[in-house]
Each structure stands twice: as C-alpha cells, then as structure tokens.
N, C-alpha and C. Protein backbone atom coordinates (compact mmCIF):
# COMPACT_ATOMS: atom_id res chain seq x y z
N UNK A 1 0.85 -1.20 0.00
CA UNK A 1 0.00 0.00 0.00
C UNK A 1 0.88 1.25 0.00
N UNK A 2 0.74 2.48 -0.84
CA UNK A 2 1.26 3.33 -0.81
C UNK A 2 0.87 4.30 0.33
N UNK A 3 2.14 4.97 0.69
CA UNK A 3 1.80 5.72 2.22
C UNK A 3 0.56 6.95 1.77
N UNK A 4 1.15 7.61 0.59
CA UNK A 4 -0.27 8.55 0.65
C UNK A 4 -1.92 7.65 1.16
N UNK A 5 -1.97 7.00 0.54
CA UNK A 5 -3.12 5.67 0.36
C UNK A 5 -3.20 5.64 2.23
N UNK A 6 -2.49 4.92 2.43
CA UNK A 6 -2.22 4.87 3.65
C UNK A 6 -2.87 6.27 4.47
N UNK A 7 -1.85 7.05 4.63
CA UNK A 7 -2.30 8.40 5.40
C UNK A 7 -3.24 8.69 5.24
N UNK A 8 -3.92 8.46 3.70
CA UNK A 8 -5.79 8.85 4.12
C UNK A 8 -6.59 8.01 4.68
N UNK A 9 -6.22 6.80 4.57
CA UNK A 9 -7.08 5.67 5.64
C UNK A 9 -7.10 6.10 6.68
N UNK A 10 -5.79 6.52 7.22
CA UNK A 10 -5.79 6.87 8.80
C UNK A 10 -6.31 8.16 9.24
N UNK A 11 -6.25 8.91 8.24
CA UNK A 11 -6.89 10.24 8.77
C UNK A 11 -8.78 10.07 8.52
N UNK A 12 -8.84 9.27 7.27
CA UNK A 12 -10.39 8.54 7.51
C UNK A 12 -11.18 8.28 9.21
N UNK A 13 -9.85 6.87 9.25
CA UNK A 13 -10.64 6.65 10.85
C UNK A 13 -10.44 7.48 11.76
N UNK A 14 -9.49 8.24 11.91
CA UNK A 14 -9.91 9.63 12.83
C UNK A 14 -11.32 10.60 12.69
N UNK A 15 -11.15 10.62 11.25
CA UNK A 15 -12.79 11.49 10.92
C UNK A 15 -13.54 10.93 11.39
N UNK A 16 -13.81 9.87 11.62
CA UNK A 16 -15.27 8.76 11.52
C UNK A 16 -15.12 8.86 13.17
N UNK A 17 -13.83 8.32 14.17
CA UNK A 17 -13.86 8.40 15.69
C UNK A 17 -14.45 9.86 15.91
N UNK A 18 -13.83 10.82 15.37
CA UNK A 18 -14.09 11.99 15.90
C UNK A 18 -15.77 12.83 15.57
N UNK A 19 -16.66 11.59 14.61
CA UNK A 19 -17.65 12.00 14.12
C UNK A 19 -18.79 11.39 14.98
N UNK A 20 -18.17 10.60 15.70
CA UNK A 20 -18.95 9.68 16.56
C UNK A 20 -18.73 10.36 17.73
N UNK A 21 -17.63 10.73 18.04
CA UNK A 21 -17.55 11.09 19.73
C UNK A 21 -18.15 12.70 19.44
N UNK A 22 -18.22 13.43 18.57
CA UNK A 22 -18.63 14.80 18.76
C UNK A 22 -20.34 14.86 18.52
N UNK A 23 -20.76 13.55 17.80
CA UNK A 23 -22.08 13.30 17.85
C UNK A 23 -23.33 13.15 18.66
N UNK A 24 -22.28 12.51 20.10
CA UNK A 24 -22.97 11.65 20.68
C UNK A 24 -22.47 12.94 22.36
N UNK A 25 -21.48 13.39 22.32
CA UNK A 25 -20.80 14.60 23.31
C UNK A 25 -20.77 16.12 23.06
N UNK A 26 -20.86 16.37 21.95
CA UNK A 26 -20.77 17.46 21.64
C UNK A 26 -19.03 18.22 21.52
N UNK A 27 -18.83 19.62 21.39
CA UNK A 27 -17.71 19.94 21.07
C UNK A 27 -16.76 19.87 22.33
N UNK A 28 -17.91 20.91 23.63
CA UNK A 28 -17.06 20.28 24.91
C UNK A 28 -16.47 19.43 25.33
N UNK A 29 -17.91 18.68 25.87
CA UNK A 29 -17.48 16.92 26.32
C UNK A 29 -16.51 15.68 25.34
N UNK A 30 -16.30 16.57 24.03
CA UNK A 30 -15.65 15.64 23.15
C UNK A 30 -14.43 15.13 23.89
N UNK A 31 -13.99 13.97 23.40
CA UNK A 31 -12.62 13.32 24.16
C UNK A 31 -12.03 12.96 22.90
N UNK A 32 -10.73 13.42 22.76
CA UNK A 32 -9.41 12.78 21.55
C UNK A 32 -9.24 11.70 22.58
N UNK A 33 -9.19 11.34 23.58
CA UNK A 33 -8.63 10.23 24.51
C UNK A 33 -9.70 9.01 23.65
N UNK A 34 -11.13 9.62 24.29
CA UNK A 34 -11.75 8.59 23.67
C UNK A 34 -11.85 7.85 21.87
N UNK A 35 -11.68 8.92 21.18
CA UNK A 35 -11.23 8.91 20.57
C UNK A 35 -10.05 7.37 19.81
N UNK A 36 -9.30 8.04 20.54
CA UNK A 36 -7.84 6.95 20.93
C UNK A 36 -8.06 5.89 21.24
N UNK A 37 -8.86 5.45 21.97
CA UNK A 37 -9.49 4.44 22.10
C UNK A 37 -10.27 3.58 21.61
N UNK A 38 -11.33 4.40 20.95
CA UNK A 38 -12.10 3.73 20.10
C UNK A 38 -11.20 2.96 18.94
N UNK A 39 -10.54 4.09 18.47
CA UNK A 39 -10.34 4.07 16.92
C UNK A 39 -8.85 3.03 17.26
N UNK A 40 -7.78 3.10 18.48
CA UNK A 40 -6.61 2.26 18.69
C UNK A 40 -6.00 3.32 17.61
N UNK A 41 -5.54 4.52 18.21
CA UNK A 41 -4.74 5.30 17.96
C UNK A 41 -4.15 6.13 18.37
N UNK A 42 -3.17 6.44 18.81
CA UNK A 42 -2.23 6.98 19.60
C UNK A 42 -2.36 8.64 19.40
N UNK A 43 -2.79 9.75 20.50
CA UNK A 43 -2.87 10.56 20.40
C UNK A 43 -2.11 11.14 19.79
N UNK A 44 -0.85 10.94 19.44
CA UNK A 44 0.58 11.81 18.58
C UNK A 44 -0.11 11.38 17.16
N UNK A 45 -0.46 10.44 16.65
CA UNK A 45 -0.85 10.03 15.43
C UNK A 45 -1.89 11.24 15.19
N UNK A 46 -2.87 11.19 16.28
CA UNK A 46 -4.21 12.11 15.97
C UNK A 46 -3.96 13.45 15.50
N UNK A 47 -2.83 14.07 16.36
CA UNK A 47 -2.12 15.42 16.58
C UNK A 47 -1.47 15.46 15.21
N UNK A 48 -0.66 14.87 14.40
CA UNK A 48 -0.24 14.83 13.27
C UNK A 48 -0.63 15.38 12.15
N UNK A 49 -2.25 14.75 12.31
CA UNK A 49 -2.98 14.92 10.75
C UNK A 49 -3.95 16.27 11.57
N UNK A 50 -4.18 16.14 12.93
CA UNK A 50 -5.66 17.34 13.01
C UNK A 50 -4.43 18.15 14.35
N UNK A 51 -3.78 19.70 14.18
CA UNK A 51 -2.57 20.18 15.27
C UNK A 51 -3.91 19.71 16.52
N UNK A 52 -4.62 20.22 16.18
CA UNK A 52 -5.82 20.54 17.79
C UNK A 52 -6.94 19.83 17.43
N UNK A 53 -7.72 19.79 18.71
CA UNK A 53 -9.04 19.52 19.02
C UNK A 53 -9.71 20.21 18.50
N UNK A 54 -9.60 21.22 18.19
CA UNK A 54 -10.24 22.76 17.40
C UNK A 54 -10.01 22.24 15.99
N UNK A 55 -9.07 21.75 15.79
CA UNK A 55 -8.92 21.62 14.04
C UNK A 55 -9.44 20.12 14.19
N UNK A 56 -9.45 19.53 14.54
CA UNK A 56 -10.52 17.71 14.27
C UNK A 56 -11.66 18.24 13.61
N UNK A 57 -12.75 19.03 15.15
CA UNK A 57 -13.81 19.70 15.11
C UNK A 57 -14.59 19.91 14.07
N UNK A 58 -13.44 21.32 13.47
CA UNK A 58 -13.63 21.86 12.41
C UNK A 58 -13.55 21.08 10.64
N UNK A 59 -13.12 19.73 11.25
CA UNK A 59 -12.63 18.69 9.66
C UNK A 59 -14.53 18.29 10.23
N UNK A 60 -14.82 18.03 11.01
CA UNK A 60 -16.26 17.15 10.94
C UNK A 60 -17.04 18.14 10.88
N UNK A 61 -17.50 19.65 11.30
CA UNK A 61 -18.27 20.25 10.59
C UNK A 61 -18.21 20.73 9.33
N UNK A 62 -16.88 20.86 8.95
CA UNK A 62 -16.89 21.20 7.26
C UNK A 62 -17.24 20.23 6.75
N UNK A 63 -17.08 18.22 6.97
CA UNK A 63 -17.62 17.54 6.21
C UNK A 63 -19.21 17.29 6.15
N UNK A 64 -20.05 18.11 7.15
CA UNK A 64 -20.96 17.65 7.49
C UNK A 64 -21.58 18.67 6.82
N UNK A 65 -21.26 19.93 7.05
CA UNK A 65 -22.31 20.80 5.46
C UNK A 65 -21.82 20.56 4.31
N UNK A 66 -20.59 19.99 3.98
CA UNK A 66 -20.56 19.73 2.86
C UNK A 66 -21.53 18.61 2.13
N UNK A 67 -21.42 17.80 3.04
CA UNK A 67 -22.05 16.25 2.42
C UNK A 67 -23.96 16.80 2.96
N UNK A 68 -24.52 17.62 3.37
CA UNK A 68 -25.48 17.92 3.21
C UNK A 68 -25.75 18.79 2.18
N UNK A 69 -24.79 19.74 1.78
CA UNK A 69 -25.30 20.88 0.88
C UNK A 69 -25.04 19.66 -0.96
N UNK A 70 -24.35 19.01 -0.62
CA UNK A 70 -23.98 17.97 -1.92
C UNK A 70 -25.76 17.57 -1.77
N UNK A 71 -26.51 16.66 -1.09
CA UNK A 71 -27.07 16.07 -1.10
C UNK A 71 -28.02 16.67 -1.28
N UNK A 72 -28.78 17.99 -0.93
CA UNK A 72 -29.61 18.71 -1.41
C UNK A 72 -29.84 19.23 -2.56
N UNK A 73 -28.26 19.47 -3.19
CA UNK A 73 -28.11 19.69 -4.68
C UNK A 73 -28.46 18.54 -5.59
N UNK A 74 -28.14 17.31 -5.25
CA UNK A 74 -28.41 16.53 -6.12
C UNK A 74 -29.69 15.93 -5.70
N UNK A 75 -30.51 16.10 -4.77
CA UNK A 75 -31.83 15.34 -4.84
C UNK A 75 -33.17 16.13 -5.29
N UNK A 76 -32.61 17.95 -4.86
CA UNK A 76 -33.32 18.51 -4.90
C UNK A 76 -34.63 18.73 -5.91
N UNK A 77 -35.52 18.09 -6.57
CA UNK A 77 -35.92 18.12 -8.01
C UNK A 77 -36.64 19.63 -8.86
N UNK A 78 -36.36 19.80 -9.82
CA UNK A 78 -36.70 21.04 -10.81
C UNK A 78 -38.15 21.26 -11.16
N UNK A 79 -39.00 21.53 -10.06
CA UNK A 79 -39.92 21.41 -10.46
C UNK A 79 -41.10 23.06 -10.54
N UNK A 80 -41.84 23.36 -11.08
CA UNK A 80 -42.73 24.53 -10.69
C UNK A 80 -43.64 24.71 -9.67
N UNK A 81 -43.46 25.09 -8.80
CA UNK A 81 -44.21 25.95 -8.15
C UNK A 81 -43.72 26.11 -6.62
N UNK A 82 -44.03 27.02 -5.44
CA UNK A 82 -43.47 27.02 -4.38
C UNK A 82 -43.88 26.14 -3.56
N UNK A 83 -45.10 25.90 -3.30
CA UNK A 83 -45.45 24.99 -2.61
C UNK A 83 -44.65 23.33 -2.46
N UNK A 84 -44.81 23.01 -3.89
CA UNK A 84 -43.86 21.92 -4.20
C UNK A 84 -42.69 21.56 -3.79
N UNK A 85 -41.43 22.71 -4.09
CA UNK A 85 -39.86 23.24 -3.78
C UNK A 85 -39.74 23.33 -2.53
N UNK A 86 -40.56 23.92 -1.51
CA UNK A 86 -41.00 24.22 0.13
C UNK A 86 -40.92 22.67 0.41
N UNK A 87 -41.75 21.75 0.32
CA UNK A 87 -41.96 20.23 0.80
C UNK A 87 -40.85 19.58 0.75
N UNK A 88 -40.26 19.48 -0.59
CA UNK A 88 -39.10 19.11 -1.38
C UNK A 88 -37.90 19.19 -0.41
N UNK A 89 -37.76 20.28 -0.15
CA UNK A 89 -36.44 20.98 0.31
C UNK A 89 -36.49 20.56 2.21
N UNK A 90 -37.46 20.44 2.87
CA UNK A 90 -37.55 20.13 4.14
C UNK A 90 -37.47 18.30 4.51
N UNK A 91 -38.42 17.77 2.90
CA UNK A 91 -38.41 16.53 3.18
C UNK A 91 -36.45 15.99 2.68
N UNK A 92 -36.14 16.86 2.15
CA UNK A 92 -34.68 16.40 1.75
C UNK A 92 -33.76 16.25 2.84
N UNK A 93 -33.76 17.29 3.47
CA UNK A 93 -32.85 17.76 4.71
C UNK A 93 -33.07 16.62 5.65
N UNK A 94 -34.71 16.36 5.92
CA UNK A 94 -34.98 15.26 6.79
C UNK A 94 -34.69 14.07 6.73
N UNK A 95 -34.45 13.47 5.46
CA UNK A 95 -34.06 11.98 4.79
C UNK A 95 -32.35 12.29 5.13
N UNK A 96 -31.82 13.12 4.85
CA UNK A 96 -30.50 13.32 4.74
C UNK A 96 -29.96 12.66 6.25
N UNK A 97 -30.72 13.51 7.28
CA UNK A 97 -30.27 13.27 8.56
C UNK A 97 -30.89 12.17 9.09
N UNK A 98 -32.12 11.36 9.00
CA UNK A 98 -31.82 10.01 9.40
C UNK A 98 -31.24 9.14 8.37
N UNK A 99 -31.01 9.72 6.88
CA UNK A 99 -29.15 8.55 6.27
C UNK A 99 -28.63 8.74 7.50
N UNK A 100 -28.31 9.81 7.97
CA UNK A 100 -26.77 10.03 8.17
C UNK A 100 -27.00 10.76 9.77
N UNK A 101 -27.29 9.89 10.81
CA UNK A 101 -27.51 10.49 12.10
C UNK A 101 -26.44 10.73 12.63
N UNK A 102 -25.60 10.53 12.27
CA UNK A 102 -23.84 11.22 13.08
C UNK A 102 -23.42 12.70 12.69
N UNK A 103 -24.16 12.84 11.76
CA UNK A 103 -24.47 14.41 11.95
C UNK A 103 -25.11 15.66 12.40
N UNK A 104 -26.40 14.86 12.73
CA UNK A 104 -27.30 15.45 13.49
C UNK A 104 -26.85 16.68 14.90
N UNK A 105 -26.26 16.35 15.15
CA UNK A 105 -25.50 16.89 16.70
C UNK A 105 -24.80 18.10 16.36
N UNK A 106 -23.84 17.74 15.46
CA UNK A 106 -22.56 18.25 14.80
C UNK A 106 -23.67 19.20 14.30
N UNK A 107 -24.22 19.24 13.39
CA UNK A 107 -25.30 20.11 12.89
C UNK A 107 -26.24 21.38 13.48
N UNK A 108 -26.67 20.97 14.54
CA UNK A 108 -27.60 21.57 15.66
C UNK A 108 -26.25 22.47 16.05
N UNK A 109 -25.30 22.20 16.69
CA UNK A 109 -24.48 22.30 17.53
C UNK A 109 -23.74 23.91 16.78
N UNK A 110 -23.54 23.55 15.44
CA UNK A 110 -23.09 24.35 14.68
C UNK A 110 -24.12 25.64 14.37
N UNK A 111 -24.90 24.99 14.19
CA UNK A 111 -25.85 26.49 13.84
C UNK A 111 -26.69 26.96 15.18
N UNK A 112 -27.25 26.32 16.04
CA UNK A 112 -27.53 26.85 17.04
C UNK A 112 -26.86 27.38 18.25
N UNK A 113 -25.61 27.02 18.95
CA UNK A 113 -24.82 26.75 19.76
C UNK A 113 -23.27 26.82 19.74
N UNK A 114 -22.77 27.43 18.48
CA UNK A 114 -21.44 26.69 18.34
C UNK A 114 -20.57 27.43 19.44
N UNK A 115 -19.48 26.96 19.16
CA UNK A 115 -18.38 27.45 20.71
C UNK A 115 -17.63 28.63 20.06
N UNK A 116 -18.12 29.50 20.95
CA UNK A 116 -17.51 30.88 20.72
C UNK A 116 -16.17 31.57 19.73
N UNK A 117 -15.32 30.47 20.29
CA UNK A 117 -14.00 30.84 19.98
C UNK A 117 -13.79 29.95 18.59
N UNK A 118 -14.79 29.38 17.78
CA UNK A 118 -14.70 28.78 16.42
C UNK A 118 -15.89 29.54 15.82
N UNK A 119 -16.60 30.29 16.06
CA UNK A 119 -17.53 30.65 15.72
C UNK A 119 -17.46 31.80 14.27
N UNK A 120 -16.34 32.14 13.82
CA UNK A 120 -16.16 32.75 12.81
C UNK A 120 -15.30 31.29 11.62
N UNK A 121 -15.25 30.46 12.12
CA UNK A 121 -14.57 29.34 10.94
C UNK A 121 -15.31 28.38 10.70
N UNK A 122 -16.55 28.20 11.82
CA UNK A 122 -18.05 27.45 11.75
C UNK A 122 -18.74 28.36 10.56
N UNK A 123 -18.63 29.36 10.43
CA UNK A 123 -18.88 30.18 9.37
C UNK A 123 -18.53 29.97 8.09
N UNK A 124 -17.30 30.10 8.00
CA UNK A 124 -16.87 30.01 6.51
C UNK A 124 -17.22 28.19 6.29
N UNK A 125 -17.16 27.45 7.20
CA UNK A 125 -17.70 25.77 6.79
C UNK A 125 -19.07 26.15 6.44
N UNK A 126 -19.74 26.61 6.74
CA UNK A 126 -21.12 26.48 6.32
C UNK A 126 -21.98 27.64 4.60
N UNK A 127 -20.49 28.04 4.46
CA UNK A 127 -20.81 29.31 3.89
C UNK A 127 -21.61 28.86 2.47
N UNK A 128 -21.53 27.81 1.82
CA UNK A 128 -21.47 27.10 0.55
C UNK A 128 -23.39 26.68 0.77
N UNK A 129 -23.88 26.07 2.16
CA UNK A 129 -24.85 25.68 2.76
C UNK A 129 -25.77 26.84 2.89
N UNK A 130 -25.17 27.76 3.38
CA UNK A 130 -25.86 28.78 3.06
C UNK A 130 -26.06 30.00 2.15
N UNK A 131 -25.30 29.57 1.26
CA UNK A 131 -25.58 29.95 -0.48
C UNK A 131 -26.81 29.32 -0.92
N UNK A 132 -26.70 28.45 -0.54
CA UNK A 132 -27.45 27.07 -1.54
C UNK A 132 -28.94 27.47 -0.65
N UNK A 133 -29.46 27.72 0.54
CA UNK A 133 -30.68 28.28 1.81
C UNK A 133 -31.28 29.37 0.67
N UNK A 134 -30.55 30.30 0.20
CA UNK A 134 -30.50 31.58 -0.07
C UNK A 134 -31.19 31.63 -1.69
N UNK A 135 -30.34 30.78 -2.36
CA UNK A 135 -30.57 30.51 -3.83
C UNK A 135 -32.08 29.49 -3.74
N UNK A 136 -32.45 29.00 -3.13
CA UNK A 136 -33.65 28.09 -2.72
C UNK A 136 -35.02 29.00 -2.31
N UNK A 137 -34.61 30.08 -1.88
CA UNK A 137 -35.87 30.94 -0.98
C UNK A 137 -35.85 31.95 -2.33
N UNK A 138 -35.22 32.60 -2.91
CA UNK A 138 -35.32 33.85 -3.82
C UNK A 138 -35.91 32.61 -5.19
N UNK A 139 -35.52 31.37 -5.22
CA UNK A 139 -35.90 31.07 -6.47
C UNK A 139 -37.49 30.33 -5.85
N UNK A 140 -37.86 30.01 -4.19
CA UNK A 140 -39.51 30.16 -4.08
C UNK A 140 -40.34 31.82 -4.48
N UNK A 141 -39.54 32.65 -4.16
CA UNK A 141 -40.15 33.77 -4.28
C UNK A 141 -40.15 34.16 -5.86
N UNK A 142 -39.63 33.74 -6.60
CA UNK A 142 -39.84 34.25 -7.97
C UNK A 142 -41.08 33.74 -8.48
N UNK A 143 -41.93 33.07 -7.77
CA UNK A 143 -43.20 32.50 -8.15
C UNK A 143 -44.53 33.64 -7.30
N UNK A 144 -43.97 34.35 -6.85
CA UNK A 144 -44.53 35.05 -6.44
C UNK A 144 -44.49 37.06 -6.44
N UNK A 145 -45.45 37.75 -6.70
CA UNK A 145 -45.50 39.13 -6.39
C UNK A 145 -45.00 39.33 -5.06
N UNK A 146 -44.60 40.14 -4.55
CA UNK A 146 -44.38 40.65 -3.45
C UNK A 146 -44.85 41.77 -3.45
N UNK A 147 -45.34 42.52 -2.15
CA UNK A 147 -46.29 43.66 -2.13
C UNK A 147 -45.10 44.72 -2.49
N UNK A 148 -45.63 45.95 -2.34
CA UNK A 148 -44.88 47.13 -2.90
C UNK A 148 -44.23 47.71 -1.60
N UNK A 149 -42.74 47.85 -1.60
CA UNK A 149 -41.84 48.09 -1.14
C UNK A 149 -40.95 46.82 0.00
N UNK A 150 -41.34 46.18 -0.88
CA UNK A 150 -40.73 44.69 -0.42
C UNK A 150 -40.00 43.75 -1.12
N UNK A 151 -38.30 43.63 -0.66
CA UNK A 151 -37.72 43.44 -1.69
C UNK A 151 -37.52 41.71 -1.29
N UNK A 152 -36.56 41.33 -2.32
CA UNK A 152 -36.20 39.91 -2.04
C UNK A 152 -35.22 39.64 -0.81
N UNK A 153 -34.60 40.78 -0.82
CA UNK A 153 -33.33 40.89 -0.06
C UNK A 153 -33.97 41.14 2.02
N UNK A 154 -35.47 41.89 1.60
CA UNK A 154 -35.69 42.01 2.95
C UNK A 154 -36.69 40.60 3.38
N UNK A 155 -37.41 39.89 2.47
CA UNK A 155 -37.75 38.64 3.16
C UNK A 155 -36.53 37.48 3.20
N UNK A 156 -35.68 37.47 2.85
CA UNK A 156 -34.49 36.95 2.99
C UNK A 156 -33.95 37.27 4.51
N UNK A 157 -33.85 38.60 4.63
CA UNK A 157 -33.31 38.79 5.81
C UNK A 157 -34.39 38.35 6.79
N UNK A 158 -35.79 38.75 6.73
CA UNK A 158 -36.92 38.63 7.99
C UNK A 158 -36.63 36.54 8.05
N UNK A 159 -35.93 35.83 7.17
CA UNK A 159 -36.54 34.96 7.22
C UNK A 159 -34.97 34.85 8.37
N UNK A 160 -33.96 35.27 7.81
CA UNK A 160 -32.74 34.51 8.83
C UNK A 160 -32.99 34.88 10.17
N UNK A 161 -33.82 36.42 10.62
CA UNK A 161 -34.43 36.98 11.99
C UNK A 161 -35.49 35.87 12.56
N UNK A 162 -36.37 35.06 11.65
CA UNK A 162 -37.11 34.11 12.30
C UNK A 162 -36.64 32.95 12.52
N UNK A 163 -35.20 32.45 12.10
CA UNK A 163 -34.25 31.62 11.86
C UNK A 163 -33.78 31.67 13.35
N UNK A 164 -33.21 32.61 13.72
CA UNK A 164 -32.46 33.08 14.90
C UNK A 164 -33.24 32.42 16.13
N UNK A 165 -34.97 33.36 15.65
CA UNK A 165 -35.28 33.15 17.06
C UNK A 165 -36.02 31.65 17.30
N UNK A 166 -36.38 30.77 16.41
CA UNK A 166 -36.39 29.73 16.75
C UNK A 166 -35.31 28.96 17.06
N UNK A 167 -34.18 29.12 16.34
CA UNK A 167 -33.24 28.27 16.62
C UNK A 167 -32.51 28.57 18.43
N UNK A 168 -32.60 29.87 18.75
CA UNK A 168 -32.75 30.36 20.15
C UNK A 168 -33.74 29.37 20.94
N UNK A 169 -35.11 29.51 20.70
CA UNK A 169 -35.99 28.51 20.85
C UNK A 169 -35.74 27.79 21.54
N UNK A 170 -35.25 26.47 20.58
CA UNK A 170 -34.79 25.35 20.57
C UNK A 170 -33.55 24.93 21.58
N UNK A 171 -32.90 26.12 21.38
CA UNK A 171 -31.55 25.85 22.38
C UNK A 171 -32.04 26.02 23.72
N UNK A 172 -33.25 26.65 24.12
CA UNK A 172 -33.50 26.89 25.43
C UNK A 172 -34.56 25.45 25.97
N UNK A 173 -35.48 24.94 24.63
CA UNK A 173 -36.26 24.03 25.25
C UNK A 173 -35.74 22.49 25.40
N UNK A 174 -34.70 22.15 24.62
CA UNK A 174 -33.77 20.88 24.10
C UNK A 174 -33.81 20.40 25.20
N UNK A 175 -33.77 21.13 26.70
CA UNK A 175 -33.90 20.27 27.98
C UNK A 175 -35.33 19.69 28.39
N UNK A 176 -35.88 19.90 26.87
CA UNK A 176 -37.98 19.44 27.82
C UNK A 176 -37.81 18.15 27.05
N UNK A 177 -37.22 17.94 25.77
CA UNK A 177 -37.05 16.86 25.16
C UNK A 177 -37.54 17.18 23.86
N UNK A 178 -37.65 18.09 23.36
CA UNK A 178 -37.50 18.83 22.41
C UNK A 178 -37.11 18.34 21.02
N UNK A 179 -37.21 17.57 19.97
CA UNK A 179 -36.13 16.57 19.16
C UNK A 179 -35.97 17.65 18.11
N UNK A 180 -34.79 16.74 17.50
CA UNK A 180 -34.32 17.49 16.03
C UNK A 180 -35.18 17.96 14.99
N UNK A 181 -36.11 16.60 14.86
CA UNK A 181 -36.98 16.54 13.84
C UNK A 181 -38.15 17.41 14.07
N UNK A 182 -38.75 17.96 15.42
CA UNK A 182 -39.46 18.62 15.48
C UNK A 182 -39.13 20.01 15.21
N UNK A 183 -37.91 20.25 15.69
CA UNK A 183 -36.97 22.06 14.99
C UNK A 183 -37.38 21.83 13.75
N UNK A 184 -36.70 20.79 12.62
CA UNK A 184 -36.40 20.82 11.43
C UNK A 184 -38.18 21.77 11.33
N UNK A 185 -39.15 20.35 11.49
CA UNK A 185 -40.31 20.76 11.42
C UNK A 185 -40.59 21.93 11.64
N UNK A 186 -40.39 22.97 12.80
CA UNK A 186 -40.76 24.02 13.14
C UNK A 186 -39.49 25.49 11.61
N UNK A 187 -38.62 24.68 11.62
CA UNK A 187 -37.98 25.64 10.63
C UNK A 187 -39.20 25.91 9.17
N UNK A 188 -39.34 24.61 8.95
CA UNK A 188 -40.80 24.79 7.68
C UNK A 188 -41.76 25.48 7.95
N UNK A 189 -42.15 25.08 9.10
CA UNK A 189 -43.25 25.92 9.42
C UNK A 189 -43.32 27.22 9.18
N UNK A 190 -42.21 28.03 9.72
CA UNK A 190 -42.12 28.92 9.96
C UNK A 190 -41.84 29.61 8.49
N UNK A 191 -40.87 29.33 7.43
CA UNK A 191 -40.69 29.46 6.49
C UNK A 191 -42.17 29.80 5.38
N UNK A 192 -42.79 28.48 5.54
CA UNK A 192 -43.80 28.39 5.18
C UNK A 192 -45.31 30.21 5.69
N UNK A 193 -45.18 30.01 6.75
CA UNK A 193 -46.01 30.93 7.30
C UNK A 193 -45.20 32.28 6.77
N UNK A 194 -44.22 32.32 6.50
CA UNK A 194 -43.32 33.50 5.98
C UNK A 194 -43.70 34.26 4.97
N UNK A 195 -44.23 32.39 4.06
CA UNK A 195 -44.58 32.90 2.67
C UNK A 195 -45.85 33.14 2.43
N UNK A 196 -46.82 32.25 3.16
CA UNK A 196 -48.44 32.24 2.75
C UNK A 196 -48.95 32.64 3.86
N UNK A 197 -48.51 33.47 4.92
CA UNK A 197 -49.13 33.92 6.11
C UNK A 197 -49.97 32.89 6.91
N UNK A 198 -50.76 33.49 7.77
CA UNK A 198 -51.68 32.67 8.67
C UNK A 198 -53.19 32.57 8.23
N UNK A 199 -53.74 33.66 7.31
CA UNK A 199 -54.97 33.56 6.98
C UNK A 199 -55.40 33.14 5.46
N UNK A 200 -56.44 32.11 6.02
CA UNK A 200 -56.63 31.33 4.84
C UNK A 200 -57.61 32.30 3.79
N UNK A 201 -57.11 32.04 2.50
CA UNK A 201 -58.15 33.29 1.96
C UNK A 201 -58.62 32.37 0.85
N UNK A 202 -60.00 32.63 0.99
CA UNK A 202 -61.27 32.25 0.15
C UNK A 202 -61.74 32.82 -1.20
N UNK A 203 -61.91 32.23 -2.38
CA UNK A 203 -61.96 32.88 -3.33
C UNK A 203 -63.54 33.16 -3.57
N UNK A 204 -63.99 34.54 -3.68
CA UNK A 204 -65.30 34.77 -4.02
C UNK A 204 -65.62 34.59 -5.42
N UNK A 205 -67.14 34.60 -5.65
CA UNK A 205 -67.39 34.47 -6.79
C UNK A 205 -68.50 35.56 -7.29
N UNK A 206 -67.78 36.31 -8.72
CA UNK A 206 -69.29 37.29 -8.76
C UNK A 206 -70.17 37.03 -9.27
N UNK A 207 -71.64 37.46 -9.24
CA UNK A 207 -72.55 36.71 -10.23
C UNK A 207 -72.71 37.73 -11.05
C-alpha cells in the first residue's frame, strides 16, 4: 500500500472516531482520549494529521455541510411551483439526517450553539450551505409578487431573523425533550407561514 493511500485511511478513521464522539458529546465533552481508544490510535498520530481539538472539530463540521449541501443539490428536483420546492427541500434535509444520524448533533451544535472561539470558521464551513438556503428561498419567491416596497433581499433577511429566534428557541427548550426533527419541522413551518401567512383566503365568486 502506498503511504499517501495509507495516510488517508488513517486520517479517515480519525474522521469517523471523531464524528462519533462529537455526535454523541458534543464539542465540549468531546474526548481525543476517547477517541484513541475507540479508533486504537495513539494521540501523537491524531495530533499529526488534526494540530488541535479545534482543528478535528472543524474537519467534521466542514464535512458535514458539505455532504449535506452535496445532497440537497443533487436530490433537490426542478420542479414549478413554491409549494412543491417548500416540501421538497424540508423533506430532503430530513431523509439526509436520518441517512446520516452522526451528523445530526454536529449540525444543531453548529448552527444553534457553536463554541464561541470557532464561531467565525463554523462560518466560513457552512458558507457554501448557506448559499445554496438563499438561492432556494429567492428562487420560491420568484413565483410570487411581493407587495410594494418589499424586496427579495428584505424577506431573505426577515426569514434569517425568524431563523435566529427559533433556533434560540430550541436551544433553550432541548432540555424538555424537544427533538431534532421537530426544529427541522418548526424551521418549515415557519418558512412556510413566511410565505403564505396565517390567513386562509377564500376565493369569491361574482354573479
């Protein structure tokens, strides 16, 4: 086996230990010990390929919007109308994360919670993810008028302000038992109510 070959196997099973222990612990409670353990690898090995605990971290949230924003792109389907693209796009995200529940954590963690002192490089990992949020909501709204003096750029913004405060929300109720899938849910919702408001409107007829 050639060592390049090699060195990515091993930095593989570090990704995968370190995707499991930050999954299941979060960024704090994470352990490189445990880690080490799991995976039967010697902390100098770990230190090699990732200098810090901060840089592991940061290899499993960059892989984790990446391999979501991939997966939304390619499942996402081309179809007309908003209603449709709205369902589409929530039921995607949702399939994505029970594929792939070792991200789930890593995920939440990142956009609701992340740790202060990574909180500008949790950024640029997600930056591609949230291109792709952005390009998804302006291309629901092109199916639609918007009233007069209302641009794309300001329901864009009202939507990341309703973004905030649920995801605030969430970080405060997560101790009632609160699940993922019900945020995800409440993110649609809210999205949804963004676009078609709360009142149902009835079409009259003239005679």
């Amino acid at each position: 086996m050639k060592r390049e070959e090699k060195n990515q196997q091993t930095k593989r099973r570090i990704i995968e230990g370190a995707l499991s222990e930050f999954s299941v612990q979060g960024y704090a409670a994470g352990s490189t010990n445990t880690i080490c353990g799991v995976q039967g690898i010697s902390k100098g090995i770990i230190y090699h390929y990732f200098e810090t605990k901060d840089v592991l971290y940061l290899a499993c949230v960059k892989e984790c919007f990446q391999r979501l924003t991939e997966y939304i792109r390619e499942n996402m389907p081309d179809r007309d109308g908003a209603e449709y693209s709205l369902e589409d796009y929530f039921s995607i995200r949702t399939k994505f994360f029970y594929s792939y529940p070792v991200y789930q954590r890593i995920f939440c963690e990142a956009v609701i919670s992340p740790p202060a002192h990574l909180r500008s490089e949790i950024q640029k990992c997600r930056q591609d993810f949230d291109q792709l949020n952005i390009q998804i909501l302006e291309q629901l709204l092109t199916s639609f008028s918007l009233r007069p003096g209302i641009s794309k750029d300001d329901v864009i913004e009202i939507f990341r302000q309703f973004q905030d405060f649920i995801n605030i929300r969430y970080q405060m109720s997560n101790t009632e038992g609160q699940t993922f899938y019900a945020h995800e849910e409440k993110c649609r919702q809210t999205l949804d109510i963004l676009l078609y408001g709360v009142i149902e409107r009835k079409e009259t007829k003239n005679d």
